[in-house]
C-alpha atoms as a PDB file:
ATOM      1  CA  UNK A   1       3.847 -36.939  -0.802  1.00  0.00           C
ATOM      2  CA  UNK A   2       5.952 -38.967   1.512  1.00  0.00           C
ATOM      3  CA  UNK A   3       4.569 -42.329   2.564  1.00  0.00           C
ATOM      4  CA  UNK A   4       5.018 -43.903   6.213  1.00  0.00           C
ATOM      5  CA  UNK A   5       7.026 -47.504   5.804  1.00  0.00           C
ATOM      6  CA  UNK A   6       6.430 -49.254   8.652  1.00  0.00           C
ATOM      7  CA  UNK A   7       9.582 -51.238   9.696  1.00  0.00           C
ATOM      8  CA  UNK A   8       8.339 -54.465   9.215  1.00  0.00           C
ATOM      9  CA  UNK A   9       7.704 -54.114   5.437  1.00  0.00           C
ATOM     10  CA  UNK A  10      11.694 -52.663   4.818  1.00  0.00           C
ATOM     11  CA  UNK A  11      13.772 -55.154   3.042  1.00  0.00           C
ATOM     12  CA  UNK A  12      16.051 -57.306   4.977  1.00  0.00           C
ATOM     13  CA  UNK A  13      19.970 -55.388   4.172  1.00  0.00           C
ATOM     14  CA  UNK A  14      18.632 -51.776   4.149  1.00  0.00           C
ATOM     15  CA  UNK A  15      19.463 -49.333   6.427  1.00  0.00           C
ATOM     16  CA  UNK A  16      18.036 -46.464   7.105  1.00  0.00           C
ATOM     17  CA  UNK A  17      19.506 -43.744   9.483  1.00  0.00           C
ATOM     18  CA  UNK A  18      17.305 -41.382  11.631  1.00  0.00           C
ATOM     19  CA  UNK A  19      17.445 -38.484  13.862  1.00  0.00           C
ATOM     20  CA  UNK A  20      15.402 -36.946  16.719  1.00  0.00           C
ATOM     21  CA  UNK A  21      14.645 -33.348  15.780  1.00  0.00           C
ATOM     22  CA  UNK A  22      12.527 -30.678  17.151  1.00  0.00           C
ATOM     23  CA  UNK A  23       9.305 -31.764  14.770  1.00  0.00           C
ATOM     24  CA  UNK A  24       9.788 -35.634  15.075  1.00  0.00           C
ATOM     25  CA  UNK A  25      12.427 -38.286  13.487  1.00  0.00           C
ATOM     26  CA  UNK A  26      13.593 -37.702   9.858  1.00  0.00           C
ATOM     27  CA  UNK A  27      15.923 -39.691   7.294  1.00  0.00           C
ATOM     28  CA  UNK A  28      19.627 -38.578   7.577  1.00  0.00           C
ATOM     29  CA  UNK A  29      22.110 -39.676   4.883  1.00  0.00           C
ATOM     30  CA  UNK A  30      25.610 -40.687   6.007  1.00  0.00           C
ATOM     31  CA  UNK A  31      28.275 -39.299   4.742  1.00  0.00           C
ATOM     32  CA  UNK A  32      30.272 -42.613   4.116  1.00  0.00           C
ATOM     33  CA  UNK A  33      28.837 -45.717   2.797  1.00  0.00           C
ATOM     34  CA  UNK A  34      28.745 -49.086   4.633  1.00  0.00           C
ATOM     35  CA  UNK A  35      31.905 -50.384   3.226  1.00  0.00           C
ATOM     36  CA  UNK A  36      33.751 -47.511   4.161  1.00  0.00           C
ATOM     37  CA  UNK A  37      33.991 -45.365   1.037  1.00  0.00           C
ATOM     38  CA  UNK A  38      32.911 -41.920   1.084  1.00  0.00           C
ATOM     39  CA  UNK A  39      29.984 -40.753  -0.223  1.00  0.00           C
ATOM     40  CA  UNK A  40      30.435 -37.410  -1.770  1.00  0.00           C
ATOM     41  CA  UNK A  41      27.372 -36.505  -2.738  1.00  0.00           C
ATOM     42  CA  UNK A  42      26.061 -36.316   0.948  1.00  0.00           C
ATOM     43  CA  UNK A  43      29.474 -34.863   2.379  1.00  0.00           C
ATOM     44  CA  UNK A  44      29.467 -31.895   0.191  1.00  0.00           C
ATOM     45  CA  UNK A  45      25.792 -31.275  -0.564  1.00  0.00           C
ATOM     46  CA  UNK A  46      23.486 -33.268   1.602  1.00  0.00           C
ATOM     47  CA  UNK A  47      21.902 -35.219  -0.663  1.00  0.00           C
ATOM     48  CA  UNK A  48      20.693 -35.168  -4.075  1.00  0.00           C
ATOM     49  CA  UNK A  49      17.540 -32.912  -2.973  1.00  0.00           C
ATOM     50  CA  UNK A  50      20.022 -30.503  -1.835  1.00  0.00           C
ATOM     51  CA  UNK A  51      21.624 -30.454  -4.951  1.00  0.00           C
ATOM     52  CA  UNK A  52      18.780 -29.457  -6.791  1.00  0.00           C
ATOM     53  CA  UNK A  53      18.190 -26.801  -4.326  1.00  0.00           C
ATOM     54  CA  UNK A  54      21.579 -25.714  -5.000  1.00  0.00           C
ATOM     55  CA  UNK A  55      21.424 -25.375  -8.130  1.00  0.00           C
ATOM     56  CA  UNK A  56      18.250 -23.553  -8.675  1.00  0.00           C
ATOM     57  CA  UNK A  57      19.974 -21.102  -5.991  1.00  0.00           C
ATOM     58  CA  UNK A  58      23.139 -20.481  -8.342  1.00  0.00           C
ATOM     59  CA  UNK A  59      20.632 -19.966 -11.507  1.00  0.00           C
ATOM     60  CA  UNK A  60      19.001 -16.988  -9.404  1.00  0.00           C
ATOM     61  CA  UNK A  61      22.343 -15.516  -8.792  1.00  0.00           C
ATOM     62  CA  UNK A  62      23.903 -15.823 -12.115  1.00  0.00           C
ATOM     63  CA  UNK A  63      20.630 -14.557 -13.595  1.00  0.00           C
ATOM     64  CA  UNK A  64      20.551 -11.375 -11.282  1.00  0.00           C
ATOM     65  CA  UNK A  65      24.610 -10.916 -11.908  1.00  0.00           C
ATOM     66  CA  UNK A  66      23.725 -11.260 -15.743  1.00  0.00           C
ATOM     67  CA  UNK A  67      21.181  -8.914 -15.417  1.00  0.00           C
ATOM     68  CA  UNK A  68      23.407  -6.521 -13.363  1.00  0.00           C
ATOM     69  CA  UNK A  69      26.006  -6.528 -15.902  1.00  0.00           C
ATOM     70  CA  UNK A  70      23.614  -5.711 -18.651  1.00  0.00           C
ATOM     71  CA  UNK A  71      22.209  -2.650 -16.920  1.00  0.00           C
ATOM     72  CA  UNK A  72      25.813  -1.317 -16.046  1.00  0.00           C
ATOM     73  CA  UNK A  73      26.837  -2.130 -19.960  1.00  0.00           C
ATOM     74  CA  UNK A  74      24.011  -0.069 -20.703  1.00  0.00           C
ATOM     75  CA  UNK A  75      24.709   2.728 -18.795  1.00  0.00           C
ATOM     76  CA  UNK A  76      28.335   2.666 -19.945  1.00  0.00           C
ATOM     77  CA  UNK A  77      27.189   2.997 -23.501  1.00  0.00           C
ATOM     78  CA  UNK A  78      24.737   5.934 -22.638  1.00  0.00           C
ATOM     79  CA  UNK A  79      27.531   8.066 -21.074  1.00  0.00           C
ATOM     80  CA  UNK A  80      29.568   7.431 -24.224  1.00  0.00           C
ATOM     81  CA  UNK A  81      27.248   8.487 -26.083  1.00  0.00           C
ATOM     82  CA  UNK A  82      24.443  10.548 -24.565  1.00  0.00           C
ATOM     83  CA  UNK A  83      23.002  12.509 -27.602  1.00  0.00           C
ATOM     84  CA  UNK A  84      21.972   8.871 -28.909  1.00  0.00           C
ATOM     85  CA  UNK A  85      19.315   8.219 -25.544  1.00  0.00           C
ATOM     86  CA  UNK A  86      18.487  11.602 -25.807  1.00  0.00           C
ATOM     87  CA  UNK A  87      17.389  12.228 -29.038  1.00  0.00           C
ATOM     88  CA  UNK A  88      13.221  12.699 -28.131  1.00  0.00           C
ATOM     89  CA  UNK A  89      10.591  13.752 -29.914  1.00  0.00           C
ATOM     90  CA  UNK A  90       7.906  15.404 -27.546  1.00  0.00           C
ATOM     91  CA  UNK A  91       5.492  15.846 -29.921  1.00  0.00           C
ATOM     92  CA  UNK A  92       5.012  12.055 -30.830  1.00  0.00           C
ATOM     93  CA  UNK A  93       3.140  11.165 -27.438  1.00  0.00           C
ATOM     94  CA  UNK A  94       1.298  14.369 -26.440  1.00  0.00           C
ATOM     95  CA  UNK A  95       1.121  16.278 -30.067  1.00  0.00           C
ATOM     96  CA  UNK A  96       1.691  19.931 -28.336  1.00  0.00           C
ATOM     97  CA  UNK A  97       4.422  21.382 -30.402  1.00  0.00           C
ATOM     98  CA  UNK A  98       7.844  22.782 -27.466  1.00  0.00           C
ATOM     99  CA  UNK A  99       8.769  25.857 -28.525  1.00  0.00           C
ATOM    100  CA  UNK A 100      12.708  25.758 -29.345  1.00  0.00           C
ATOM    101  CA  UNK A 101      15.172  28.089 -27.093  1.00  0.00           C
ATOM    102  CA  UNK A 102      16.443  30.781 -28.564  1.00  0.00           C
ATOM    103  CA  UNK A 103      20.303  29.706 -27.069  1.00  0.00           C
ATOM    104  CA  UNK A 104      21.698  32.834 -28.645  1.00  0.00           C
ATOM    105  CA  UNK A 105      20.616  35.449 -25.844  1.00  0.00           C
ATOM    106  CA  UNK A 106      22.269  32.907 -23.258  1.00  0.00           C
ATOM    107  CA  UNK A 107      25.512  33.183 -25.705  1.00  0.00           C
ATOM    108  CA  UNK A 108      25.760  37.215 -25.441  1.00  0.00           C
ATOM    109  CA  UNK A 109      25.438  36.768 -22.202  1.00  0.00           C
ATOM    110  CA  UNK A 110      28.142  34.145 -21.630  1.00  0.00           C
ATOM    111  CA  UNK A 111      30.675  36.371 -24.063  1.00  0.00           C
ATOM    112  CA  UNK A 112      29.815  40.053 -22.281  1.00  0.00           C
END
């Protein structure tokens, strides 16, 4: 929750930068310090906030690239090998026996 300092209870050498936007004034962070140095924090990221943002953002995307990898691994390995994913047993879930083709009738066909 953010609480409203009033100006008169600031301490004396602090500065604080604001800026008139559409909903009202907010805090800006400059991008160099008082002295003159840069501050690199704000100039790349905008703040530390933003870096947390940031970073949550790039564990999303590494997590869905990880995850996109492992599916396309996976279906690599199944077209090197698809008699190992294929190997299924109908009769374990529904218990109704499938009747085996006879191939060979297919196989006089195919020679004649």
């Amino acid at each position: 929750m953010n609480n409203i300092i009033e100006a008169r209870n600031l301490p004396e050498k602090e500065n604080i930068y604001l800026r008139k936007g559409m909903f009202g004034y907010r805090v800006v962070y400059p991008n160099q310090n008082e002295n003159g140095s840069i501050n690199w924090i704000n100039l790349l990221i905008g703040g530390w906030g933003n870096l947390f943002k940031l970073l949550f953002v790039l564990f999303i995307i590494f997590c869905f690239i990880f995850g996109t990898m492992e599916m396309i691994s996976s279906c690599k390995d199944m077209a090197k090998n698809p008699c190992k994913y294929i190997s299924i047993d109908c009769s374990i879930n529904s218990g109704i026996e499938i009747p085996k083709l006879n191939l060979s009738v297919v196989r006089e066909y195919e020679q004649q």
